[in-house]
C-alpha atoms as a PDB file:
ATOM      1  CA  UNK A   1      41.457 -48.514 227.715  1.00  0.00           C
ATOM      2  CA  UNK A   2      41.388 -47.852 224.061  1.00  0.00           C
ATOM      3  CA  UNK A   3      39.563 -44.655 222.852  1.00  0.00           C
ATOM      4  CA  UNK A   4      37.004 -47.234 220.576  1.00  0.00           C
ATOM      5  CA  UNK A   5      36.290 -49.099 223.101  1.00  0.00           C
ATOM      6  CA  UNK A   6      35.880 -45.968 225.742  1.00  0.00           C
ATOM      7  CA  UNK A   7      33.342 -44.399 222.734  1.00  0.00           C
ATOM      8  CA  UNK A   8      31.292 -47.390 222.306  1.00  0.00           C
ATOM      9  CA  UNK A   9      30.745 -48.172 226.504  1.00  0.00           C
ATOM     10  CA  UNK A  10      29.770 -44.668 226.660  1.00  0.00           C
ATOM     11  CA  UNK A  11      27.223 -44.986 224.238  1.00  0.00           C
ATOM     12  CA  UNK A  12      25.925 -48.050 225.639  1.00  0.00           C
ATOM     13  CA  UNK A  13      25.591 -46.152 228.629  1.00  0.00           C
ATOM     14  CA  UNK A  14      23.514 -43.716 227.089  1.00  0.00           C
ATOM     15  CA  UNK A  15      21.258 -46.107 224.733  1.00  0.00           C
ATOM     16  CA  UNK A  16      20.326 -48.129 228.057  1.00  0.00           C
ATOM     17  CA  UNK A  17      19.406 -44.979 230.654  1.00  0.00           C
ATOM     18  CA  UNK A  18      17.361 -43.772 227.382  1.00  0.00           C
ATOM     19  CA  UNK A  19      15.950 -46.983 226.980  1.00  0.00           C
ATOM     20  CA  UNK A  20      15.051 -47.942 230.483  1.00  0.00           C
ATOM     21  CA  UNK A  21      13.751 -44.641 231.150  1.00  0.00           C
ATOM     22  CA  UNK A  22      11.459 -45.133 227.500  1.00  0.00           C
ATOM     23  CA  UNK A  23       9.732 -48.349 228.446  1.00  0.00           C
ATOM     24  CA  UNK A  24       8.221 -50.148 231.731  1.00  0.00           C
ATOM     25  CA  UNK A  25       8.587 -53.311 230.153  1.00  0.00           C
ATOM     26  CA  UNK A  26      11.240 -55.073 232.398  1.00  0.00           C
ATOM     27  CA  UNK A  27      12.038 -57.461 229.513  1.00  0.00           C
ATOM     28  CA  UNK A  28      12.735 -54.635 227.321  1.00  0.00           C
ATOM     29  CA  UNK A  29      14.920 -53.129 229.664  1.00  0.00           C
ATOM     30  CA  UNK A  30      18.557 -53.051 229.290  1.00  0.00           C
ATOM     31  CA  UNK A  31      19.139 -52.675 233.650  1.00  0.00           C
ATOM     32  CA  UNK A  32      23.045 -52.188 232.940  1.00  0.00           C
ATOM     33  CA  UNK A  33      25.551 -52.064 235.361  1.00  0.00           C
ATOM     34  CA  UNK A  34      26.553 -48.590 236.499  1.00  0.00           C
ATOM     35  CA  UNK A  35      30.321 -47.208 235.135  1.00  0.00           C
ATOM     36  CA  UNK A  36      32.278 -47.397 238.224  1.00  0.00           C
ATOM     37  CA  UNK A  37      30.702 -51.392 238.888  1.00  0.00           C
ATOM     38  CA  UNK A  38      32.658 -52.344 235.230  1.00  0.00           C
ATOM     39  CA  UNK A  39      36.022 -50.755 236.508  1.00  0.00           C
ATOM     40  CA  UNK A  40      35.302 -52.567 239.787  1.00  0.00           C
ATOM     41  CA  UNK A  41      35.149 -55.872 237.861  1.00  0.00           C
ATOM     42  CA  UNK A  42      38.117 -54.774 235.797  1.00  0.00           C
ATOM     43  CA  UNK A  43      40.324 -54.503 238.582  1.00  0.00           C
ATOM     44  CA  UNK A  44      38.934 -58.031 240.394  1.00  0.00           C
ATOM     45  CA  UNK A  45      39.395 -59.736 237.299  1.00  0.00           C
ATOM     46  CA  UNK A  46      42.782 -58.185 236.420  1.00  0.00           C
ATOM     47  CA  UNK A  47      44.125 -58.392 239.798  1.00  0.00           C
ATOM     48  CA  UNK A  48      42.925 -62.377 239.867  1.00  0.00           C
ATOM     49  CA  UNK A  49      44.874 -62.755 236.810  1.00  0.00           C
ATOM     50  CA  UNK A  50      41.472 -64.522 235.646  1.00  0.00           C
ATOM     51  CA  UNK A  51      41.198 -66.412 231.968  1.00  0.00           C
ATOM     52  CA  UNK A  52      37.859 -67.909 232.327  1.00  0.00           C
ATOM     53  CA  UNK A  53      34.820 -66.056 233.066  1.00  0.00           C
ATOM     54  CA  UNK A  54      31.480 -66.564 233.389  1.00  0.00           C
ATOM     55  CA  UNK A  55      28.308 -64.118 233.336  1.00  0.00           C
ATOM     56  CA  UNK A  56      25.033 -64.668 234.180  1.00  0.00           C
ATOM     57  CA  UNK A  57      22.967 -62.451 232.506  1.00  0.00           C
ATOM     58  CA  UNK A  58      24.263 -60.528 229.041  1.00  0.00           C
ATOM     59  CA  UNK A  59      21.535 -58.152 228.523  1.00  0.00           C
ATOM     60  CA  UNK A  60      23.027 -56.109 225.599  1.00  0.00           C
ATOM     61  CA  UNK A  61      26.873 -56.980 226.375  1.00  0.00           C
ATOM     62  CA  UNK A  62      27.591 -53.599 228.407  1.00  0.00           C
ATOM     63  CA  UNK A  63      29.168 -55.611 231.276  1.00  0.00           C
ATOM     64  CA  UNK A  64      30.084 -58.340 228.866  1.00  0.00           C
ATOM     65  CA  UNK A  65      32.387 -55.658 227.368  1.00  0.00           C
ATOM     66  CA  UNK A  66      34.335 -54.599 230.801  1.00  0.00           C
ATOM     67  CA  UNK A  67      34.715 -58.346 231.259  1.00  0.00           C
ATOM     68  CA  UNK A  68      36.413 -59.418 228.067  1.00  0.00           C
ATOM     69  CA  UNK A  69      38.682 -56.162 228.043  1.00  0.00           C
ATOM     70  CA  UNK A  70      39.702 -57.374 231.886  1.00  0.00           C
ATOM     71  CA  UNK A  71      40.727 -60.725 230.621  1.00  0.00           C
ATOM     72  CA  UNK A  72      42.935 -59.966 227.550  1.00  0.00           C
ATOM     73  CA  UNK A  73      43.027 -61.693 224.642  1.00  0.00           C
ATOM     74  CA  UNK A  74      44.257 -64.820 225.737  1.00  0.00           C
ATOM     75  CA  UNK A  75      41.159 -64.950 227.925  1.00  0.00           C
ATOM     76  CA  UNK A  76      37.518 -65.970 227.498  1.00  0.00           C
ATOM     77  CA  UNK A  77      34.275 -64.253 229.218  1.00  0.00           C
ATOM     78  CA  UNK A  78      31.046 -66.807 228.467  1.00  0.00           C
ATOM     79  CA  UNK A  79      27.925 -64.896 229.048  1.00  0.00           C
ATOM     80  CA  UNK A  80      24.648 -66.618 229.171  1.00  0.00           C
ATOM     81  CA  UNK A  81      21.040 -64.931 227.957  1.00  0.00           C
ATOM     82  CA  UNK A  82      17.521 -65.918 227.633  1.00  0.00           C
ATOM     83  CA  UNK A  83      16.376 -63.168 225.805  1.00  0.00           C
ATOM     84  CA  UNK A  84      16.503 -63.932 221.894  1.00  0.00           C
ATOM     85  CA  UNK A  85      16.572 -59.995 221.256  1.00  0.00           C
ATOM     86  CA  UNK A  86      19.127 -59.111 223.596  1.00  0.00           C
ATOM     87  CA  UNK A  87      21.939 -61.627 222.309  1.00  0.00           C
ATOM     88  CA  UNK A  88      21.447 -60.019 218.824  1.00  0.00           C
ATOM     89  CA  UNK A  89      21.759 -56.833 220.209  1.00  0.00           C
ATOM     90  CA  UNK A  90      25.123 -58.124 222.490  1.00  0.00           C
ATOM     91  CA  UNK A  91      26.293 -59.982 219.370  1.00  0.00           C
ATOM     92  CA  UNK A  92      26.456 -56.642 217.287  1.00  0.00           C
ATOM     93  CA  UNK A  93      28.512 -54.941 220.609  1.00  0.00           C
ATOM     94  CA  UNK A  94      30.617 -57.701 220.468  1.00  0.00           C
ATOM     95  CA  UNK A  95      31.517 -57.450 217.315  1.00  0.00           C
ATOM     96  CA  UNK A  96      31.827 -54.016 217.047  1.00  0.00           C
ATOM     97  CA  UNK A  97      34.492 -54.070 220.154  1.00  0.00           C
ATOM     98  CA  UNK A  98      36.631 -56.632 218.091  1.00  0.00           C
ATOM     99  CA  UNK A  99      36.071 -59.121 221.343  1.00  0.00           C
ATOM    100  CA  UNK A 100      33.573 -61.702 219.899  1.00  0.00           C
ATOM    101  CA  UNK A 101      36.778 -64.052 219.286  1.00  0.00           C
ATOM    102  CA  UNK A 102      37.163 -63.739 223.438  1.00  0.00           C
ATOM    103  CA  UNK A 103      33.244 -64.126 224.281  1.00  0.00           C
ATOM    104  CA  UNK A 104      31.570 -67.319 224.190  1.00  0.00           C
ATOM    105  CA  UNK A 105      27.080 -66.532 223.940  1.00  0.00           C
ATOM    106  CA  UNK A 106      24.895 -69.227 225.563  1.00  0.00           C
ATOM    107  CA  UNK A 107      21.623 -68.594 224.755  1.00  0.00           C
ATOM    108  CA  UNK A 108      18.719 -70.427 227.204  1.00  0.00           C
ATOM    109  CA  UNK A 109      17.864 -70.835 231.065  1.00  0.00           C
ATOM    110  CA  UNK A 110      20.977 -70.906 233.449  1.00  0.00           C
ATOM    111  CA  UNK A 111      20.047 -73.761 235.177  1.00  0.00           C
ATOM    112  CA  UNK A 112      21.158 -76.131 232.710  1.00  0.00           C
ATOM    113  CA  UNK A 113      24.204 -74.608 231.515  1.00  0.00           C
ATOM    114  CA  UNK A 114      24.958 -74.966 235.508  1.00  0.00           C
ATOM    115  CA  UNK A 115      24.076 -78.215 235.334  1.00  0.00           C
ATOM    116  CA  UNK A 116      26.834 -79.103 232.570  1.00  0.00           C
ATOM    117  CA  UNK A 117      29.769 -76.955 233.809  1.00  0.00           C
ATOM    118  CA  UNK A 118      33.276 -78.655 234.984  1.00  0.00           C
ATOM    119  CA  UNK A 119      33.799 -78.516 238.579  1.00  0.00           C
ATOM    120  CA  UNK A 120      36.330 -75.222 238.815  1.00  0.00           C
ATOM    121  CA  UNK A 121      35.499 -74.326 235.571  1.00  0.00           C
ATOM    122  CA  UNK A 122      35.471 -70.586 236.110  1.00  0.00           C
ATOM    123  CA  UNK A 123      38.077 -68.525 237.958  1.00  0.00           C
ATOM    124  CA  UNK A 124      35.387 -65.316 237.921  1.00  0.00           C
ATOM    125  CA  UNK A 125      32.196 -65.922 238.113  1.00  0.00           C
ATOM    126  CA  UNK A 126      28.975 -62.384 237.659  1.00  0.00           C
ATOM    127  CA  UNK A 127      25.662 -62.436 238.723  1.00  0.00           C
ATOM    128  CA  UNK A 128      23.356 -59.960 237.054  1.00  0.00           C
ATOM    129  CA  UNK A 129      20.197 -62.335 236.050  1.00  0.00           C
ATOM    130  CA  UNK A 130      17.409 -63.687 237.837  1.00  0.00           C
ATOM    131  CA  UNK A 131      18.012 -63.009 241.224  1.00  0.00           C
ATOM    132  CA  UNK A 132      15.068 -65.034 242.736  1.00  0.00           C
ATOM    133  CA  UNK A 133      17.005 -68.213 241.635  1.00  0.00           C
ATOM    134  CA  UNK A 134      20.237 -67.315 243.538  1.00  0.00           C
ATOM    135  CA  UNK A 135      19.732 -69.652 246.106  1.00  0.00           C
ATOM    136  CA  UNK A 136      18.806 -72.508 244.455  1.00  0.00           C
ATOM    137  CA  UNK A 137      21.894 -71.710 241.962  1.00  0.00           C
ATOM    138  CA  UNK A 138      24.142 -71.660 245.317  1.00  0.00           C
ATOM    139  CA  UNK A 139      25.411 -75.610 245.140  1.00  0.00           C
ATOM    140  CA  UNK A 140      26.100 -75.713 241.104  1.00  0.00           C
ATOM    141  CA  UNK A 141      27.867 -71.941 241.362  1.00  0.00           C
ATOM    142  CA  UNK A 142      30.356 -73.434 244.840  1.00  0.00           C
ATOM    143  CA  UNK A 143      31.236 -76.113 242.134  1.00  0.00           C
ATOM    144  CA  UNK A 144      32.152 -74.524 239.168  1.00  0.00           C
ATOM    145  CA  UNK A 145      33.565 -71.711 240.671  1.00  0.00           C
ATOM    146  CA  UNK A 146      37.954 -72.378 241.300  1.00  0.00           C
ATOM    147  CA  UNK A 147      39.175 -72.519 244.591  1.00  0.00           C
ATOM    148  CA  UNK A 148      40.471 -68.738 245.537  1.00  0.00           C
ATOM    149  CA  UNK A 149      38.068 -67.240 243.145  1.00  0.00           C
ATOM    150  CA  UNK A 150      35.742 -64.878 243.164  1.00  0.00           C
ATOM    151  CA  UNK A 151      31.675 -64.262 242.652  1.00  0.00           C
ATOM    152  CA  UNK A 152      30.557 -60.763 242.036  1.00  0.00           C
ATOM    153  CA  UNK A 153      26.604 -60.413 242.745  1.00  0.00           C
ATOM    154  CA  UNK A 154      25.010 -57.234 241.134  1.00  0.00           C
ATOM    155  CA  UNK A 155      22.115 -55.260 242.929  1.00  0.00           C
ATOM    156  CA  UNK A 156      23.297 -56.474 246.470  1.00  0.00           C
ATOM    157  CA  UNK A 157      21.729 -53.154 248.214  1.00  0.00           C
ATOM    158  CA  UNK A 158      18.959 -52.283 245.655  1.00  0.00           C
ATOM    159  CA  UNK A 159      17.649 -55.118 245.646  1.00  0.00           C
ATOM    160  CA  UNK A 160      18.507 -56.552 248.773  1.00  0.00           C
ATOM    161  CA  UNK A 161      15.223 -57.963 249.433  1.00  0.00           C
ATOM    162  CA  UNK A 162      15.444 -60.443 246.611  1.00  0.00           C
ATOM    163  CA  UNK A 163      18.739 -62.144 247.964  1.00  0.00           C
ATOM    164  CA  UNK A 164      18.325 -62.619 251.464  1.00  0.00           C
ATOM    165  CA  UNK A 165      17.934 -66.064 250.979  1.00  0.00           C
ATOM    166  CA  UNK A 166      20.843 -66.128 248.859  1.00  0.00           C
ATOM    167  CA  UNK A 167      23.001 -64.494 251.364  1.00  0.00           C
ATOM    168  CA  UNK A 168      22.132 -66.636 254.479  1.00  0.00           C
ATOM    169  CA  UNK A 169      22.933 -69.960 252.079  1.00  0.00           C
ATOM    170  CA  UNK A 170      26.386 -67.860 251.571  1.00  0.00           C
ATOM    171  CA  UNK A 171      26.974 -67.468 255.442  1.00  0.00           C
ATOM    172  CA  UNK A 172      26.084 -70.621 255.924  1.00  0.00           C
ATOM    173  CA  UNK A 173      28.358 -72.240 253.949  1.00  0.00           C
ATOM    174  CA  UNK A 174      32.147 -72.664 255.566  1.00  0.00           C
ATOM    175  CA  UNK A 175      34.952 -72.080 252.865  1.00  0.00           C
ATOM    176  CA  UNK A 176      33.321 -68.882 251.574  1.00  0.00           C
ATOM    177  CA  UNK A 177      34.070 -65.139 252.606  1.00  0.00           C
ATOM    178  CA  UNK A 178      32.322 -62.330 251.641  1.00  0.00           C
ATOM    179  CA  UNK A 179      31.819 -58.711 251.791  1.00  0.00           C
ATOM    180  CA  UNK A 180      29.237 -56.071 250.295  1.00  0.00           C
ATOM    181  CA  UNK A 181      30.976 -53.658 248.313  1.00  0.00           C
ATOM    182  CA  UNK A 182      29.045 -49.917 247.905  1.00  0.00           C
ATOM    183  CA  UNK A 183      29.906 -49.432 244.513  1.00  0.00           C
ATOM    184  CA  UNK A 184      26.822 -49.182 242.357  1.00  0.00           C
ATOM    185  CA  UNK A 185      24.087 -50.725 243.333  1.00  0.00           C
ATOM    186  CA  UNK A 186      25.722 -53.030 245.321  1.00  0.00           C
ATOM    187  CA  UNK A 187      28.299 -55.517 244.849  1.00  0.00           C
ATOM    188  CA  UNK A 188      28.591 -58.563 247.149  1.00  0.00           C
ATOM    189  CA  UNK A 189      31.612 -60.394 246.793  1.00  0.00           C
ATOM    190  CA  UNK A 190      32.582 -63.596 247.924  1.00  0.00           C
ATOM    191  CA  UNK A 191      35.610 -65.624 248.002  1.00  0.00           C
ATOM    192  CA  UNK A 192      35.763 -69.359 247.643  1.00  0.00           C
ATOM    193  CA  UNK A 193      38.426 -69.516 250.426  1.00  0.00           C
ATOM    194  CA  UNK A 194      38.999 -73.671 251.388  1.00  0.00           C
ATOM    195  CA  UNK A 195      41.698 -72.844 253.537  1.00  0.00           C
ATOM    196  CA  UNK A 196      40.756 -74.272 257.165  1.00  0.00           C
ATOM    197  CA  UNK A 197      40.283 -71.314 259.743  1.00  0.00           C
ATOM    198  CA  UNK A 198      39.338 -71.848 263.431  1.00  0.00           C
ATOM    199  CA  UNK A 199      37.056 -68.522 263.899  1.00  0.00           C
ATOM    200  CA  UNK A 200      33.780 -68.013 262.147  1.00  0.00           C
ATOM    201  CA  UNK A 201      33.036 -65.003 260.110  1.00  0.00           C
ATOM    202  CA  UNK A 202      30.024 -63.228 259.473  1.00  0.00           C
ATOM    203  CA  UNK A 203      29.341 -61.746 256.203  1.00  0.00           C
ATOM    204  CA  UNK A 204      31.773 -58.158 256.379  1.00  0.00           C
ATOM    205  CA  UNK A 205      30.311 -55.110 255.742  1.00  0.00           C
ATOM    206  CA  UNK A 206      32.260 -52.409 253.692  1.00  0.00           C
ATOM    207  CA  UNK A 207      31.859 -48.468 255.322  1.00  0.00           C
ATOM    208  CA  UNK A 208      28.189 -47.075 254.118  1.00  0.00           C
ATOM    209  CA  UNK A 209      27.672 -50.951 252.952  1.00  0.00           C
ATOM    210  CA  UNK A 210      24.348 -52.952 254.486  1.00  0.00           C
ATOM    211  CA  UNK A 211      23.949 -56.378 254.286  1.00  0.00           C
ATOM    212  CA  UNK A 212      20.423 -58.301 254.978  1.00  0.00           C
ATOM    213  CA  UNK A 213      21.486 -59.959 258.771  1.00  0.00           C
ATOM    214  CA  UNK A 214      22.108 -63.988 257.848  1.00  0.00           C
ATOM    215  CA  UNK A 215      20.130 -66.748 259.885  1.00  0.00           C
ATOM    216  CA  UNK A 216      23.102 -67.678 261.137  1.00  0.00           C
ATOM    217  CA  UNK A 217      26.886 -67.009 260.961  1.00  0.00           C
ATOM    218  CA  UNK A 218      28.854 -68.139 258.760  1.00  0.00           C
ATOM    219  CA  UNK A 219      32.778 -69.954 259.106  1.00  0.00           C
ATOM    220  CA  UNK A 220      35.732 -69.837 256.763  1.00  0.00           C
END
């Protein structure tokens, strides 16, 4: 990673635990990914050899940032963000990075930008928004997202409690295969595997990992 880049991450690190620690607005909160969850998605999205991206969720452009480094210049990360004052302050990171040619901003709800995406039109697909609409997100996400891709969700064991229904649509659902990763505050990971299998799979739990128990099991 470039020194630049290396400084300015760093000090978006420190501008968000300042400013999350300064206010107990949650809309005024930045609620950044930890470090070691943007080299996590650097390595997925490097080893996937993914062009097109898609984020849910901007917040200031922190994980924006490890995104469109992961995918190169000849890639594109489009991150989408309701917040007005957020995208400005994203915008400016974006710029300052040199990656704003690589970044597509949405600015609105998710739910219709869902609504208008290509089937397969994403080969990487992050969750860091509203988790409470997950589930109902589920169907639009399986189609956009590329066969043999991935879907990172964010706060998988801190805020468990908030996808549980999310997680028992995922293990319901045959073709998908997924496994909570203890990095940060969680990362659950799921792979949009099509490939017909004749044993079912359960949601797989990485060492120290805990995932909320499904309704019922899911097959891959």
């Amino acid at each position: 990673m470039e020194p630049e880049l290396a400084g300015l991450l760093r000090e978006l690190e420190e501008f968000g635990e300042a400013n999350d620690r300064a206010t107990t607005d949650r809309g005024h909160k930045m609620l950044n990914i930890t470090h070691d969850t943007g080299v996590l998605l650097t390595l997925l999205v490097r080893n996937g050899r993914c062009r097109d991206v898609l984020e849910i969720g901007t917040s200031n452009g922190y994980s924006t940032l490890w995104l469109a480094h992961a995918v190169g210049a000849d890639g594109r990360v489009t991150t989408v963000e309701r917040a007005p004052h957020k995208r400005a302050l994203a915008e400016e990171n974006f710029r300052r990075a040199g990656f704003a040619p690589r970044i597509r901003q949405v600015a609105g709800d998710a739910d219709e930008f869902l609504t208008s995406c290509a089937t397969g039109a994403f080969d990487f697909v992050f969750l860091d928004g509203d988790r409470g609409r997950y589930a109902d997100w589920w169907p639009a996400l399986r189609r956009i997202l590329a066969a043999g891709s991935l879907l990172v969700v964010d706060n998988a064991v801190s805020h468990a409690h908030e996808l549980t229904d999310f997680v028992r649509r995922v293990a319901a659902t045959e073709g998908y295969l997924s496994a909570l990763l203890p990095v940060g505050k969680g990362e659950l990971v799921i792979l949009k595997d099509t490939r017909p299998l004749s044993h079912p799979a359960a949601v797989t739990r990485a060492p120290g990992g805990v995932v909320p128990p499904p309704s019922s099991p899911s097959r891959w």
